[in-house]
N, C-alpha and C. Protein backbone atom coordinates (compact mmCIF):
# COMPACT_ATOMS: atom_id res chain seq x y z
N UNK A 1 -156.15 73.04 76.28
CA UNK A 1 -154.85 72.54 75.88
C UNK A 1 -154.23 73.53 74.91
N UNK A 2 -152.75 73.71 74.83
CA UNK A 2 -152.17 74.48 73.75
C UNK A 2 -151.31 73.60 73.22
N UNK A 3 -151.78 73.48 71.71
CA UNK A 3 -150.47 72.36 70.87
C UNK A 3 -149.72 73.87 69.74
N UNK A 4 -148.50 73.29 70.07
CA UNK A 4 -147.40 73.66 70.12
C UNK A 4 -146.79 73.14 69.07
N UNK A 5 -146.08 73.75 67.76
CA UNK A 5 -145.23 72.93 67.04
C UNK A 5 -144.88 73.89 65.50
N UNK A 6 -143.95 73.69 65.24
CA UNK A 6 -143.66 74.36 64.03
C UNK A 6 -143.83 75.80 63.39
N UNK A 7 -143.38 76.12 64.59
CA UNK A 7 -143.54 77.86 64.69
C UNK A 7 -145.50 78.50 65.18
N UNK A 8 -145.97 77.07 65.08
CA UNK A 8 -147.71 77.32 65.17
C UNK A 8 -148.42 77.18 67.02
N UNK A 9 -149.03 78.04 67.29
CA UNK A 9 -149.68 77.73 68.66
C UNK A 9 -151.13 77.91 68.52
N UNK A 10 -151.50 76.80 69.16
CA UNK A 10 -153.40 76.77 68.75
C UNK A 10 -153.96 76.00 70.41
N UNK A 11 -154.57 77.43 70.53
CA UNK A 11 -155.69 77.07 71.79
C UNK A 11 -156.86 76.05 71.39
N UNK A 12 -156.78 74.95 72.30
CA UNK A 12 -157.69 73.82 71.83
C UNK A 12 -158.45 73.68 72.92
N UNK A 13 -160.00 73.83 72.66
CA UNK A 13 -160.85 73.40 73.94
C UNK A 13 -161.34 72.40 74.35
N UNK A 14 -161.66 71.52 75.03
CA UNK A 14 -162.16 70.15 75.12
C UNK A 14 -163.13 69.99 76.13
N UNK A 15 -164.14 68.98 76.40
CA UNK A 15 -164.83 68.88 77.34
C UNK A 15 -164.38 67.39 77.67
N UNK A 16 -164.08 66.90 79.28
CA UNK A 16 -164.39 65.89 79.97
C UNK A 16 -165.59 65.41 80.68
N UNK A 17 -165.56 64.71 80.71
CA UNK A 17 -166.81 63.39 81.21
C UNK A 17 -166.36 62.33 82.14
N UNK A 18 -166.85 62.13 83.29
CA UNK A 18 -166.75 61.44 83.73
C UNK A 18 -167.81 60.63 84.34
N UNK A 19 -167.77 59.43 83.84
CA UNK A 19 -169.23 58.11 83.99
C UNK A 19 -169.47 57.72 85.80
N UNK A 20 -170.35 57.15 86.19
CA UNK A 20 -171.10 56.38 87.14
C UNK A 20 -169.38 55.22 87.51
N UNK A 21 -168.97 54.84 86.29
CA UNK A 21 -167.92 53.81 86.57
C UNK A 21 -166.39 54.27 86.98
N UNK A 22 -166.35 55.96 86.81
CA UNK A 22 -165.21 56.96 87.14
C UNK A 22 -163.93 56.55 85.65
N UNK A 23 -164.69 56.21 84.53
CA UNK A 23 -163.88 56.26 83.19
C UNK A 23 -164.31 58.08 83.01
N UNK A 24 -163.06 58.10 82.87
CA UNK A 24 -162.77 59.36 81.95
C UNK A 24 -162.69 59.94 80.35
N UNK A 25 -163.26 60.65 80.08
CA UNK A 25 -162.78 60.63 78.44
C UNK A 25 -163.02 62.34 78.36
N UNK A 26 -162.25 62.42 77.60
CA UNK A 26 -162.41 64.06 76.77
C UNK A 26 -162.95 64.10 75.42
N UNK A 27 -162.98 64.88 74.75
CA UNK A 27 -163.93 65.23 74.02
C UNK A 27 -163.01 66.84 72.83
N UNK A 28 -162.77 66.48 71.85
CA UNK A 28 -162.06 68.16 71.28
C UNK A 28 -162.71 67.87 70.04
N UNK A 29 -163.59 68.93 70.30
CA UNK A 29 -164.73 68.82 69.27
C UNK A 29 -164.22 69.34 67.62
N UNK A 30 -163.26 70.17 67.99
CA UNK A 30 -163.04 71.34 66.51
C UNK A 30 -161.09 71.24 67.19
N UNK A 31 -160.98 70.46 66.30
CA UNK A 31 -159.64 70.12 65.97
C UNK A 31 -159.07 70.92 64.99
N UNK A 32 -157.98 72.15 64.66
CA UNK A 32 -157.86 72.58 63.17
C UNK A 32 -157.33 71.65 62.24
N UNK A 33 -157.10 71.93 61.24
CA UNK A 33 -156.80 70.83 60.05
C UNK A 33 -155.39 71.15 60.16
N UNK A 34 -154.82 70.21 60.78
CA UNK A 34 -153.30 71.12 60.77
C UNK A 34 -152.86 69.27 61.16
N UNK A 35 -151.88 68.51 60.62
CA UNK A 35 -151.20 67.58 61.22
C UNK A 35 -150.86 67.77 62.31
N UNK A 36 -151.15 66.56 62.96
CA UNK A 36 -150.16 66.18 64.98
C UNK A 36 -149.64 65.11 64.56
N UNK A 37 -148.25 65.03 64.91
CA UNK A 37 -147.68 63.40 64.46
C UNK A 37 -147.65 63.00 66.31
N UNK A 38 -147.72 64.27 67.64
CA UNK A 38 -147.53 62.96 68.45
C UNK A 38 -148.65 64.37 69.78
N UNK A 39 -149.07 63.79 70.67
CA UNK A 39 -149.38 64.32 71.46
C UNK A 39 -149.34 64.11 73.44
N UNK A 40 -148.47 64.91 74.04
CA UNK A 40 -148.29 64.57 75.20
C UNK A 40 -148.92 65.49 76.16
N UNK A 41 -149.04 64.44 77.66
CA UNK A 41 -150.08 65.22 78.44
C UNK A 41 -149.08 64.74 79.89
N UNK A 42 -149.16 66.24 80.52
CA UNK A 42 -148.14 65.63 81.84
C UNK A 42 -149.18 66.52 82.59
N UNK A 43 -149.46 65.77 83.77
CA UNK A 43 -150.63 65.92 84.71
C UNK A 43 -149.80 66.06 85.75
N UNK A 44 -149.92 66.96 87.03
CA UNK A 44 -149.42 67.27 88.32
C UNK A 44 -149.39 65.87 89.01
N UNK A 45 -148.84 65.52 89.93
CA UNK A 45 -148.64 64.31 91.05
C UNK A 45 -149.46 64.87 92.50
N UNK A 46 -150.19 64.00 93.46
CA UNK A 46 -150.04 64.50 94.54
C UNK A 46 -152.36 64.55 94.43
N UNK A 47 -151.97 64.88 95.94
CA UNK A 47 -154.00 64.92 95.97
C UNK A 47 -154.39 65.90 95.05
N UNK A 48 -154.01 66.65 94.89
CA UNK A 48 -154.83 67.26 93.34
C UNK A 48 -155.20 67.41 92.01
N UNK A 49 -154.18 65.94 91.56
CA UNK A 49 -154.06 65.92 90.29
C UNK A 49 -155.37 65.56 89.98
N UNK A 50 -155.55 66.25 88.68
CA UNK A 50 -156.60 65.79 87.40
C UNK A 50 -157.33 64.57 87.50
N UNK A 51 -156.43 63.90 87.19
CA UNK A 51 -156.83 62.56 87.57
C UNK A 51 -156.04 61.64 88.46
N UNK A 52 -157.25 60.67 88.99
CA UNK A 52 -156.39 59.53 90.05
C UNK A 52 -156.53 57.88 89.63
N UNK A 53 -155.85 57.69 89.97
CA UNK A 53 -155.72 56.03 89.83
C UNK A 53 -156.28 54.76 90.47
N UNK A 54 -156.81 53.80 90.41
CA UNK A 54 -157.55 52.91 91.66
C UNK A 54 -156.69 51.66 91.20
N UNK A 55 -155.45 51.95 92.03
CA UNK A 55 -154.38 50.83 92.35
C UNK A 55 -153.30 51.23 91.98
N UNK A 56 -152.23 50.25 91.43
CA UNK A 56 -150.79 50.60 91.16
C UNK A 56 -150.18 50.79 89.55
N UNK A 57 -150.48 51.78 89.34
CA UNK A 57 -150.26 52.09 87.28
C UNK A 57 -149.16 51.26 86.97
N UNK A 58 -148.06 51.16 88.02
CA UNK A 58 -146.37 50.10 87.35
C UNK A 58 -147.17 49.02 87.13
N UNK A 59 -147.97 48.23 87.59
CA UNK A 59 -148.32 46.96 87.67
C UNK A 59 -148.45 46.17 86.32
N UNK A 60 -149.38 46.88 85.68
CA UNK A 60 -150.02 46.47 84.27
C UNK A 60 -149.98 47.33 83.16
N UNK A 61 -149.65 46.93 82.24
CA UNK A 61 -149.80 47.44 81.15
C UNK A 61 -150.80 48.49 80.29
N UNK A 62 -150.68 49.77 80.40
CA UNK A 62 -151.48 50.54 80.22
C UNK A 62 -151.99 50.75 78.75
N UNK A 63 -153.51 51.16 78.37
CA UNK A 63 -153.58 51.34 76.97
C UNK A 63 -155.07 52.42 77.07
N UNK A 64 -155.23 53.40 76.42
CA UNK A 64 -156.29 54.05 76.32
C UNK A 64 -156.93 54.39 74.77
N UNK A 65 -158.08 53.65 74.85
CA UNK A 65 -159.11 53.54 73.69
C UNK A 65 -159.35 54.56 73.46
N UNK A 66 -159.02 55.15 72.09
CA UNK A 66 -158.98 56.38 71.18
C UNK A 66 -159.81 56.24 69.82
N UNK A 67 -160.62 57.25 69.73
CA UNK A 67 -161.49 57.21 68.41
C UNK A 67 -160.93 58.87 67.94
N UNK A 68 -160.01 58.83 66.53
CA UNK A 68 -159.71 59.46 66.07
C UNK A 68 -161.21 59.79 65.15
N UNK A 69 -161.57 60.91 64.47
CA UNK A 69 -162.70 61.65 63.39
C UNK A 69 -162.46 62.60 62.89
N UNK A 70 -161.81 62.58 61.47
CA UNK A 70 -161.39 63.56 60.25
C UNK A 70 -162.72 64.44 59.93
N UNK A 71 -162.38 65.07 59.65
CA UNK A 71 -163.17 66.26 59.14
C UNK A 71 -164.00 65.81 58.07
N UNK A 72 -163.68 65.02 57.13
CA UNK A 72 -163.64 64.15 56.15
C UNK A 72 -164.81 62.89 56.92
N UNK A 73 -165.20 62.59 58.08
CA UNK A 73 -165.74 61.62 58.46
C UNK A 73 -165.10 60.24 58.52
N UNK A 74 -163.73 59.96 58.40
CA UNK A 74 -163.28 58.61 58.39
C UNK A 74 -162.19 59.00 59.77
N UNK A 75 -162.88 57.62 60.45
CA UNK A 75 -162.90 57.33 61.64
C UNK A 75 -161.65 56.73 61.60
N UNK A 76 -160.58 56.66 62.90
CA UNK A 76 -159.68 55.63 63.37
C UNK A 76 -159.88 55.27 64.86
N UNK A 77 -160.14 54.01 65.09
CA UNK A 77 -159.80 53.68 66.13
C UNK A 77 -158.93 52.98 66.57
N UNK A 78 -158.37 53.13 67.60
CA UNK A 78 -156.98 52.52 68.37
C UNK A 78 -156.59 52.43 69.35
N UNK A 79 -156.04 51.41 70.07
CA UNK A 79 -155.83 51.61 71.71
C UNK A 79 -154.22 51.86 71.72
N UNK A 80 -154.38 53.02 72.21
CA UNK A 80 -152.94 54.08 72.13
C UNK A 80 -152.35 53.85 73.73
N UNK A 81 -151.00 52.87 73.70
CA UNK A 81 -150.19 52.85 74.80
C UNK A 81 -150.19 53.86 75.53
N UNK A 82 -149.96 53.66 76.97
CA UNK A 82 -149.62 54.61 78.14
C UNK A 82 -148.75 54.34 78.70
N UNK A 83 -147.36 55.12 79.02
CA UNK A 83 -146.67 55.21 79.42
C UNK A 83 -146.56 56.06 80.79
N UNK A 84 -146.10 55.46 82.47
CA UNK A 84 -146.30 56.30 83.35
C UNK A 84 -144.49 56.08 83.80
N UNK A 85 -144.48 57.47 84.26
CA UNK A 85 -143.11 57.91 84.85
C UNK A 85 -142.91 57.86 86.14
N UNK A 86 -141.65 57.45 86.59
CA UNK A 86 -141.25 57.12 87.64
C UNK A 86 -141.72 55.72 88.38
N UNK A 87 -141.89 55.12 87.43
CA UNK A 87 -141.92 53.24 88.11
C UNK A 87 -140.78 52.56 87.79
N UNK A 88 -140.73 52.08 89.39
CA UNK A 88 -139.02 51.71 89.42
C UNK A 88 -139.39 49.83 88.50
N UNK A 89 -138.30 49.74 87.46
CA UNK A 89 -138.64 48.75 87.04
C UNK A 89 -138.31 47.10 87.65
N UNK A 90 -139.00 46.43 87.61
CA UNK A 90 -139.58 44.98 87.79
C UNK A 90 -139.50 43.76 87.24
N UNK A 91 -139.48 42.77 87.89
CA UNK A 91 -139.80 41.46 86.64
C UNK A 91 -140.76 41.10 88.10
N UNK A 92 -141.83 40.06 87.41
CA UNK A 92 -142.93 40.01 87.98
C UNK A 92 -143.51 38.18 87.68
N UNK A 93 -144.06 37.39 88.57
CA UNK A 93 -144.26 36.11 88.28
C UNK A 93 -145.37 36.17 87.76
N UNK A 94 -145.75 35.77 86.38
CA UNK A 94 -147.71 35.81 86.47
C UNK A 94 -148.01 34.52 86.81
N UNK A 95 -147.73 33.49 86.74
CA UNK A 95 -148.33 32.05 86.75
C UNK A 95 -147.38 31.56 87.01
N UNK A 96 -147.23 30.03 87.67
CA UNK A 96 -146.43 29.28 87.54
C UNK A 96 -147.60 27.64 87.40
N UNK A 97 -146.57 26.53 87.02
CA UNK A 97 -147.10 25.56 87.32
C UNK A 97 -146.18 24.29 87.48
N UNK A 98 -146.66 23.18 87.45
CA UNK A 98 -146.00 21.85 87.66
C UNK A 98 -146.16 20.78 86.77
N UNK A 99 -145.61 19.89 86.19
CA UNK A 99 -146.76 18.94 85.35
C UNK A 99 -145.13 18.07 84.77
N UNK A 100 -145.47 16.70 85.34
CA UNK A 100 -144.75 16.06 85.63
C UNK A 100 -143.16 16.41 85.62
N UNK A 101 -141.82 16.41 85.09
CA UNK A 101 -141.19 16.62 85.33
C UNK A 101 -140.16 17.87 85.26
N UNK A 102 -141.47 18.72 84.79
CA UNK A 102 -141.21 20.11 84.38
C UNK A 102 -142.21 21.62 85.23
N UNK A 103 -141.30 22.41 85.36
CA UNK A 103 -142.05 23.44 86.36
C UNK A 103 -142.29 24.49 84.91
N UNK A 104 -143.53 25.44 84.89
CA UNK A 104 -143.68 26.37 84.11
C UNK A 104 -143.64 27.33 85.09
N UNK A 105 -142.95 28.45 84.32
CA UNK A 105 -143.09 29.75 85.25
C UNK A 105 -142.84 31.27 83.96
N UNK A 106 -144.42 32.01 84.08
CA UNK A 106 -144.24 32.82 83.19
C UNK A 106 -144.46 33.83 84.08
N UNK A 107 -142.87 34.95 83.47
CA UNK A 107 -142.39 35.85 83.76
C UNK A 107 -142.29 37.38 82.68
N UNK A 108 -143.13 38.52 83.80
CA UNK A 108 -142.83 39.79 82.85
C UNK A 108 -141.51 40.31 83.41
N UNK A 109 -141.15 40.95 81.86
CA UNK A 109 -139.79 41.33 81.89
C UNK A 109 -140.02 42.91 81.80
N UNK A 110 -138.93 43.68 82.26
CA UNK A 110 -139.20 45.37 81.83
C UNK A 110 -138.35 45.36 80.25
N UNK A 111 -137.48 44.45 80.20
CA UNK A 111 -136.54 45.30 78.89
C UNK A 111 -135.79 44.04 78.42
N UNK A 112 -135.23 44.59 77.20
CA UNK A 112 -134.31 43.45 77.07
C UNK A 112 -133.30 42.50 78.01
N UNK A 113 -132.67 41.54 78.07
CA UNK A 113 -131.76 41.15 78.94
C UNK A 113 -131.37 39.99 79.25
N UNK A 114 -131.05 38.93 80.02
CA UNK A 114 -131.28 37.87 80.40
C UNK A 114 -131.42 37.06 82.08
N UNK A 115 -133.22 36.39 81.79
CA UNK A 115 -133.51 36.33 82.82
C UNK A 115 -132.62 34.64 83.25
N UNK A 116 -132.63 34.95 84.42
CA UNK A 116 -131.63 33.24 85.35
C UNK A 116 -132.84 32.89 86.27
N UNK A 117 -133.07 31.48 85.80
CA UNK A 117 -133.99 30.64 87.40
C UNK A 117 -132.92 29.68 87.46
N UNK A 118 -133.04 29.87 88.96
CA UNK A 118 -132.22 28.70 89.97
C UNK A 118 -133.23 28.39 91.23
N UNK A 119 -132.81 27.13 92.02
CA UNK A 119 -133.03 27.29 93.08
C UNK A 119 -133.56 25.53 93.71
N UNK A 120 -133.66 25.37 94.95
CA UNK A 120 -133.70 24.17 95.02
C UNK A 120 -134.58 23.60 94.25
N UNK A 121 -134.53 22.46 93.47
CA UNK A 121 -135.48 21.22 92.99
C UNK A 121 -135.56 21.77 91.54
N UNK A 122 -134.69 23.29 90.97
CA UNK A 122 -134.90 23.01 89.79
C UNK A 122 -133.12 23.06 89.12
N UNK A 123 -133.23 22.52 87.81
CA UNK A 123 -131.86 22.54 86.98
C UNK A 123 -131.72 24.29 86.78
N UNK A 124 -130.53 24.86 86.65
CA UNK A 124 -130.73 26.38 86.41
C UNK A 124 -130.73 26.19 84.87
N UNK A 125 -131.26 27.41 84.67
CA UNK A 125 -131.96 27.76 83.34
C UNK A 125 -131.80 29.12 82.68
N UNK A 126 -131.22 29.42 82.07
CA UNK A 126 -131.39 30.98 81.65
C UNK A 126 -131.97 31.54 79.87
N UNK A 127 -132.23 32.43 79.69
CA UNK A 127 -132.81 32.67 78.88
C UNK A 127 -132.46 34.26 78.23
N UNK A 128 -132.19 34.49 76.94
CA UNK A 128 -132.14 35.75 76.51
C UNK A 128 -132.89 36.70 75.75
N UNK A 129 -133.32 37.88 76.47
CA UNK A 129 -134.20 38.13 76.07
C UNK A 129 -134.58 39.58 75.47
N UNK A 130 -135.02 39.62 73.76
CA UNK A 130 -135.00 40.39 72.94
C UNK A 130 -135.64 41.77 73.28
N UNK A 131 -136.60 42.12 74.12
CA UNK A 131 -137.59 42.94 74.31
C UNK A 131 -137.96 43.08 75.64
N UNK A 132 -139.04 43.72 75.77
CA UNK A 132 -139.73 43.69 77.02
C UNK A 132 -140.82 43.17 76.94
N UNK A 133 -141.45 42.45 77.73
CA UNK A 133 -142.68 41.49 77.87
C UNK A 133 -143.02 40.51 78.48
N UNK A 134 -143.29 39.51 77.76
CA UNK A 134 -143.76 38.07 78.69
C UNK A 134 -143.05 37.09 78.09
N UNK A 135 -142.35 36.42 79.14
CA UNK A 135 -141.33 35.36 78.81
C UNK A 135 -142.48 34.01 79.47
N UNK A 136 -141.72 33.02 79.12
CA UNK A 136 -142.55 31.31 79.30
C UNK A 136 -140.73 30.75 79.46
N UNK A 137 -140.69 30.71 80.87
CA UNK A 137 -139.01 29.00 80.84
C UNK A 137 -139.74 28.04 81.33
N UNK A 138 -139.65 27.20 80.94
CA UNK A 138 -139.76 25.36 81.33
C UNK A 138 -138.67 25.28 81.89
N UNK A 139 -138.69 24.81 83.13
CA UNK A 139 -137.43 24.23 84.01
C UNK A 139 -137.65 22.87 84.41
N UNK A 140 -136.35 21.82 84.03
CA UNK A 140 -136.66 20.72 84.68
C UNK A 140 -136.21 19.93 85.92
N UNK A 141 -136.98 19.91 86.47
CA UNK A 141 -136.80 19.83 88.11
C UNK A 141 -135.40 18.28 88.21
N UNK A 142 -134.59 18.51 89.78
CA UNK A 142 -133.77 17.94 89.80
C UNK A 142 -134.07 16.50 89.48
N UNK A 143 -133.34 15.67 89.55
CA UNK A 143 -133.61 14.18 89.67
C UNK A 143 -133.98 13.97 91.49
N UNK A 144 -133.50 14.36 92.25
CA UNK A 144 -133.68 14.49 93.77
C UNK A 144 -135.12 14.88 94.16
N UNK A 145 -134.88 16.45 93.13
CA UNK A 145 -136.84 16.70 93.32
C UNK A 145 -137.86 15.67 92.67
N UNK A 146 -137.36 15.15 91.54
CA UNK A 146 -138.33 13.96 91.33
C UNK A 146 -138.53 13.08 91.85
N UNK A 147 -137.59 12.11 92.48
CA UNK A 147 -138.02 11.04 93.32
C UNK A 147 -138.87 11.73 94.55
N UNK A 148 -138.56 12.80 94.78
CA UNK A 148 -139.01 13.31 96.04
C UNK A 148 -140.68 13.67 95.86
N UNK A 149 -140.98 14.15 94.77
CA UNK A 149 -142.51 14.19 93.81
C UNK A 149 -143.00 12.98 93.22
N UNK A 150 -142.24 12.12 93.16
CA UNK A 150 -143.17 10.57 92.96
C UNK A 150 -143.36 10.38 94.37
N UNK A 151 -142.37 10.21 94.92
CA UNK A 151 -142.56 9.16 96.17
C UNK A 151 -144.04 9.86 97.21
N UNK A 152 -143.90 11.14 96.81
CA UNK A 152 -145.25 12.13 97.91
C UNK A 152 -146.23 12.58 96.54
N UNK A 153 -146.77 11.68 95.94
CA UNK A 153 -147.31 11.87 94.86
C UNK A 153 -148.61 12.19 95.36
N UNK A 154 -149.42 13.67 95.15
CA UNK A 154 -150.55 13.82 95.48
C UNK A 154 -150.66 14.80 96.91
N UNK A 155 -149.43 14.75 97.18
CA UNK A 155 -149.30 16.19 98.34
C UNK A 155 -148.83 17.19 97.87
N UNK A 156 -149.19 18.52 98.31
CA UNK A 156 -148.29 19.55 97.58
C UNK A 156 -147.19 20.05 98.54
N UNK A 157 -146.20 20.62 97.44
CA UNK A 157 -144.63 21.02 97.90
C UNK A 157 -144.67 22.17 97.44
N UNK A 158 -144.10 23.12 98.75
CA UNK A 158 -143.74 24.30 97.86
C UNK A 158 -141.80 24.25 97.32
N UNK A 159 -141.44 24.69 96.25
CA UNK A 159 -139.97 25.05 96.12
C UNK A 159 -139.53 26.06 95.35
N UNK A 160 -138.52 27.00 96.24
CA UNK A 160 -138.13 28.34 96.02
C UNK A 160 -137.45 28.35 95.15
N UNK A 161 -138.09 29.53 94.25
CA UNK A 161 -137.24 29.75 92.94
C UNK A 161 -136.44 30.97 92.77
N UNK A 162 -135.87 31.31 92.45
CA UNK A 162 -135.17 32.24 92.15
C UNK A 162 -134.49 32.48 90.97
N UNK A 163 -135.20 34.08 90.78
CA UNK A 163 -134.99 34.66 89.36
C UNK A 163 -134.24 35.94 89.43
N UNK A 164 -133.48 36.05 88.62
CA UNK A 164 -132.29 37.43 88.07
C UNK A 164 -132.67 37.57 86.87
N UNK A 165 -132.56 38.88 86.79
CA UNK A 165 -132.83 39.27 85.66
C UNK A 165 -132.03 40.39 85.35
N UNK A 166 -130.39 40.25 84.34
CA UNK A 166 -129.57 41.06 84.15
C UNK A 166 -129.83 42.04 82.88
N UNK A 167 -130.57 43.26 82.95
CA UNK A 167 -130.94 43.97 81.76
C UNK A 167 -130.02 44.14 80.55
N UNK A 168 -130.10 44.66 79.67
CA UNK A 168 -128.67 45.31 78.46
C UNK A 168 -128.51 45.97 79.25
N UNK A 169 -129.24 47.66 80.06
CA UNK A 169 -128.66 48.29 80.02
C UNK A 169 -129.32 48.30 81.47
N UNK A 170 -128.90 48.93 82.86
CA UNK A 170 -129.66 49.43 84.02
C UNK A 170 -128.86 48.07 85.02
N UNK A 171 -129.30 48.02 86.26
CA UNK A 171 -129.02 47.60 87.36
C UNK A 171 -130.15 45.66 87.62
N UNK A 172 -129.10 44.89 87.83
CA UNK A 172 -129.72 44.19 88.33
C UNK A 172 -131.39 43.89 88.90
N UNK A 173 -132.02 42.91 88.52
CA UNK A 173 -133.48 42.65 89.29
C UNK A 173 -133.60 41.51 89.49
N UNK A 174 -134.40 40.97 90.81
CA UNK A 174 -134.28 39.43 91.31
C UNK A 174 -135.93 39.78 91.88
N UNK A 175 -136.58 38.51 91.64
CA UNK A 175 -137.62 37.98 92.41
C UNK A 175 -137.31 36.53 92.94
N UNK A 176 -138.56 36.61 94.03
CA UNK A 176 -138.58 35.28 94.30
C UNK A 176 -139.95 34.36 94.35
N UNK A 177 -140.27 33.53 94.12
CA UNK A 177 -141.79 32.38 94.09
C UNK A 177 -141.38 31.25 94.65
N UNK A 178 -142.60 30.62 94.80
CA UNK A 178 -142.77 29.22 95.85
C UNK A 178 -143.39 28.87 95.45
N UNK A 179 -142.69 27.52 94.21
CA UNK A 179 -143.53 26.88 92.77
C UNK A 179 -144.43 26.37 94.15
N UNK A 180 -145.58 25.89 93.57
CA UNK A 180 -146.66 24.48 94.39
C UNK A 180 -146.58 23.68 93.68
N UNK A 181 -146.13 22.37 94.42
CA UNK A 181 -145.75 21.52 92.86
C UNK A 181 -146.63 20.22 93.65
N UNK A 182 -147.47 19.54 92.82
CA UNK A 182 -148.41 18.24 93.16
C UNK A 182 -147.78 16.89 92.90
């Protein structure tokens, strides 16, 4: 690696490892005493890169376990976010549920914005939202869908939901789910 910064360039050597389980880790044994406030690593795309992935990196939330060691012997450890480029962004259902006259449905968001559920058997609902992350709406199902869930009490229903999600800043996003409601 060559870090780069403040008129300074320093050849840094490192060794990788790779386990029985295909975790990766490096290794930079002789760090100089010189501050890094940030460090970036851009790896080639395509069958040859460095490293590969086993599934879809947009999916989940990335984090890689880091053990910082001062010269000095005082340790930091930290699980240092990962950020991957070029994932087209998403809102995503993790769970939903049912429970008497209310549907739960928790939703990841990419960014700030406000997400909209509509759709048959529920009241629309919207929500505004500060950040990016994991949202929780309680929606309460129509009066129509309720008689319709007492009266078939103990069978399951599916009913289509539909979610928008208008960012601050970027283009429209919509999913869709099929609460199971008992």
């Amino acid at each position: 690696m060559v870090l780069q910064g403040y008129g300074i360039t320093i050849d840094l050597g490192g060794e990788t490892f790779i386990d029985k389980r295909g975790v990766t880790s490096t290794t930079f044994p002789a760090v100089p005493d010189l501050p890094v406030s940030s460090f970036e690593l851009t790896l080639p795309e395509g069958p040859y890169s460095a490293l590969d992935a086993n599934g879809d990196l947009c999916v989940e939330k990335l984090v890689m376990p880091t053990t910082f060691t001062a010269q000095n012997g005082a340790v930091v450890k930290q699980q240092t976010p990962i950020s991957v480029q070029g994932c087209r962004p998403a809102i995503r259902v993790l769970r939903h549920s049912v429970k008497g006259r209310h549907a739960t449905v928790v939703v990841s968001v990419p960014s700030a914005g406000r997400l909209i559920a509509d759709g048959g058997g529920v009241l629309r609902s919207s929500r505004v939202i500060a950040k990016a992350g994991t949202v929780t709406l309680t929606l309460e199902l129509s009066r129509s869908e309720q008689r319709f869930v007492a009266r078939h009490r103990g069978r399951r229903l599916k009913v289509p939901l539909e979610l928008s999600f208008i960012p601050a800043r970027g283009q429209s996003l919509q999913a869709r789910v099929a609460v199971l409601m008992r």
